[in-house]
Protein backbone atom coordinates (compact mmCIF):
# COMPACT_ATOMS: atom_id res chain seq x y z
CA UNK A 1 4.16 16.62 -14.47
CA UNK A 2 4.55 12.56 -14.70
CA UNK A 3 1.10 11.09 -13.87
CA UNK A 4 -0.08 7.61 -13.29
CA UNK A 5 -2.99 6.31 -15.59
CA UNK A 6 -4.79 3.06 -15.02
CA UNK A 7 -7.89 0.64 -14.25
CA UNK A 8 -7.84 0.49 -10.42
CA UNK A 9 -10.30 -0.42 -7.64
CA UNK A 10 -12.12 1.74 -5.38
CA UNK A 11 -13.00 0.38 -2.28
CA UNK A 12 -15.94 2.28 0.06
CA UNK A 13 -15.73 1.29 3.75
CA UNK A 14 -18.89 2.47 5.56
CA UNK A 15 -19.22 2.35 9.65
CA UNK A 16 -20.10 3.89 12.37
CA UNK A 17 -18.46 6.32 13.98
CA UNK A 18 -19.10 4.39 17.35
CA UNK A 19 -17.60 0.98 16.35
CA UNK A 20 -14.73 0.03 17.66
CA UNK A 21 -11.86 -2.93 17.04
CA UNK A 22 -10.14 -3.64 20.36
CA UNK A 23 -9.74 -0.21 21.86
CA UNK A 24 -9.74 2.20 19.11
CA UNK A 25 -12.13 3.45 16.85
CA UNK A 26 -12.59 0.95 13.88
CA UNK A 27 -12.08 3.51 11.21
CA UNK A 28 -8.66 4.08 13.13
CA UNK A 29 -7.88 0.69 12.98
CA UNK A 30 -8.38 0.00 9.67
CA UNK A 31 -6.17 3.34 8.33
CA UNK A 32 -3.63 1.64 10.74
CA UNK A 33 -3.85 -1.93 9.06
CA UNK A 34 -4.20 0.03 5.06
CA UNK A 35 -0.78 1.70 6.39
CA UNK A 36 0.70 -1.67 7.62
CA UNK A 37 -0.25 -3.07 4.26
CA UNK A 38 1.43 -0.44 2.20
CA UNK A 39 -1.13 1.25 0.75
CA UNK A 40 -0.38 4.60 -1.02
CA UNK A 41 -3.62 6.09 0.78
CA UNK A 42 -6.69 6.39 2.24
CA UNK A 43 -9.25 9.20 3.01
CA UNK A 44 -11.76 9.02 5.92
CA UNK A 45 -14.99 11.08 5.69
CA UNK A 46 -17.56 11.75 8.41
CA UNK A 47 -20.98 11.83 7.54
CA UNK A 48 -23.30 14.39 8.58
CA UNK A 49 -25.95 12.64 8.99
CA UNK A 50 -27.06 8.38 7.98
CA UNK A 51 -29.09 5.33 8.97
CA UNK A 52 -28.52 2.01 8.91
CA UNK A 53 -30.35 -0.85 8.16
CA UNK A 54 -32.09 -0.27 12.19
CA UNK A 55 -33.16 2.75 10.64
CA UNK A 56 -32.23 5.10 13.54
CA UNK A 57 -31.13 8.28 12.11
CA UNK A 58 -28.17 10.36 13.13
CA UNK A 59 -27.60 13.49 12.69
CA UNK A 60 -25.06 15.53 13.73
CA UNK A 61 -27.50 18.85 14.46
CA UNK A 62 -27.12 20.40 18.02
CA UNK A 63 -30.37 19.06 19.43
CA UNK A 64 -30.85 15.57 17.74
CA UNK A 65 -26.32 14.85 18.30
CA UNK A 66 -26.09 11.81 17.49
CA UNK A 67 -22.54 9.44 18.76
CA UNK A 68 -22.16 6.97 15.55
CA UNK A 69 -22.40 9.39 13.00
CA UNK A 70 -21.17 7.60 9.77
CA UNK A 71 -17.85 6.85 8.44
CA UNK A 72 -16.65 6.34 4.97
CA UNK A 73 -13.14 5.28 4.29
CA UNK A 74 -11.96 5.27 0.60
CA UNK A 75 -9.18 3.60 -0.76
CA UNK A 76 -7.98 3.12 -4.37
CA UNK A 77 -6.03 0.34 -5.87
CA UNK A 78 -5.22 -2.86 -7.71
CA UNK A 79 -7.47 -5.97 -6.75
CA UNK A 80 -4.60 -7.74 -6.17
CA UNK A 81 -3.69 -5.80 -3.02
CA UNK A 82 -7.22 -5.58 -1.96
CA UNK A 83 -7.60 -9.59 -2.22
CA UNK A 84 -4.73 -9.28 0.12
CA UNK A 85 -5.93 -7.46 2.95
CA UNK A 86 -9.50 -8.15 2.95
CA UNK A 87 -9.33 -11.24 5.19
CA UNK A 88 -7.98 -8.92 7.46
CA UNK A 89 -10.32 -6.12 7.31
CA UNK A 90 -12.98 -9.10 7.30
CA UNK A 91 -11.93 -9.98 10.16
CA UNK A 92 -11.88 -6.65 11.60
CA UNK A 93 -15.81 -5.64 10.45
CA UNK A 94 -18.01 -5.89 13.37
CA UNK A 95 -21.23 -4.25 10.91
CA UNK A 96 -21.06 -1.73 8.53
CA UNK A 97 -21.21 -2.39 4.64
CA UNK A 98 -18.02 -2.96 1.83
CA UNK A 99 -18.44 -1.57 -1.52
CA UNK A 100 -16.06 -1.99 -4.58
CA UNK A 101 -16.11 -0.26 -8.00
CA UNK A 102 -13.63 -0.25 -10.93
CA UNK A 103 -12.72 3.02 -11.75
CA UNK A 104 -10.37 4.82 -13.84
CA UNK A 105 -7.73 6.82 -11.65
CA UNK A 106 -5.47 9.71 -12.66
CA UNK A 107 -2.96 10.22 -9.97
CA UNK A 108 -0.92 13.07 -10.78
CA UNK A 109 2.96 13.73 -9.34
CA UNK A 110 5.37 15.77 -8.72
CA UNK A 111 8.33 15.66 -10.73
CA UNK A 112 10.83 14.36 -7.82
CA UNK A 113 7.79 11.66 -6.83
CA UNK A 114 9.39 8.68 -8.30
CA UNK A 115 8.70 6.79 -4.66
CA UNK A 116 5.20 7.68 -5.44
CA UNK A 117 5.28 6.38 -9.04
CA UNK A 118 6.54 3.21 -7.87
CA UNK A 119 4.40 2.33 -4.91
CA UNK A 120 1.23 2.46 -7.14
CA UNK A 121 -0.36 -0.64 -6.89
C-alpha cells in the first residue's frame, strides 16, 4: 500500500462551539475556507467539557448543558500552505487559541489514490 512519509505541521484550532463568523458556526466556516484552500483534510472534535481563560466551565452533562462547548479543529500539513491561509483564518478568529506543532505524519493510501498522493502538501 503506497504511503506518504514526511515532516508536516499540525495545526490545533480551539473555539467555542457558540462562536460564529457571519452566520454560521465558526468551526463551519473555517472547514469551508480549509476546503476552499485545498487542503487534503480536516477533523473537527467537540469537547465534552472546557474553560476558557473566563474560567466558566462547560460541560455537556444534562443538568449543568452548557451552549459553547469546545471545538478543536485539526489540520495537518506543510507550513507553506498554512502561511497561506492564516491571514485568512486570522481574520476569521473572533477568540479562541491557535496551536502549531511539527510532527511526523504517515498517511497511508490506497493503491488507486494517486490524486491523494499528489495533493499532499
Amino acid at each position: 500500500m503506497p504511503k506518504f512519509c514526511g515532516e508536516k505541521v499540525l495545526m490545533r484550532i480551539f473555539v467555542g462551539e457558540g462562536d460564529t463568523y457571519g452566520r454560521k458556526p465558526l468551526y463551519e466556516a473555517l472547514i469551508d475556507l480549509l476546503i476552499a484552500e485545498g487542503f487534503a483534510g480536516a477533523t473537527v472534535l467537540r469537547g465534552v467539557a472546557g474553560f476558557g481563560p473566563h474560567r466558566i466551565y462547560h460541560t455537556d452533562k444534562m443538568f449543568r448543558l452548557s451552549p459553547d462547548l469546545p471545538i478543536v479543529i485539526e489540520v495537518v500539513t506543510s507550513m507553506e500552505k498554512l502561511d497561506r491561509v492564516m491571514p485568512k483564518i486570522d481574520a476569521m478568529m473572533c477568540g479562541g487559541l491557535i496551536t502549531m506543532e511539527t510532527v511526523n505524519a504517515v498517511r497511508y493510501c490506497g493503491k488507486d489514490d494517486k490524486q491523494g498522493m499528489l495533493n499532499e502538501s
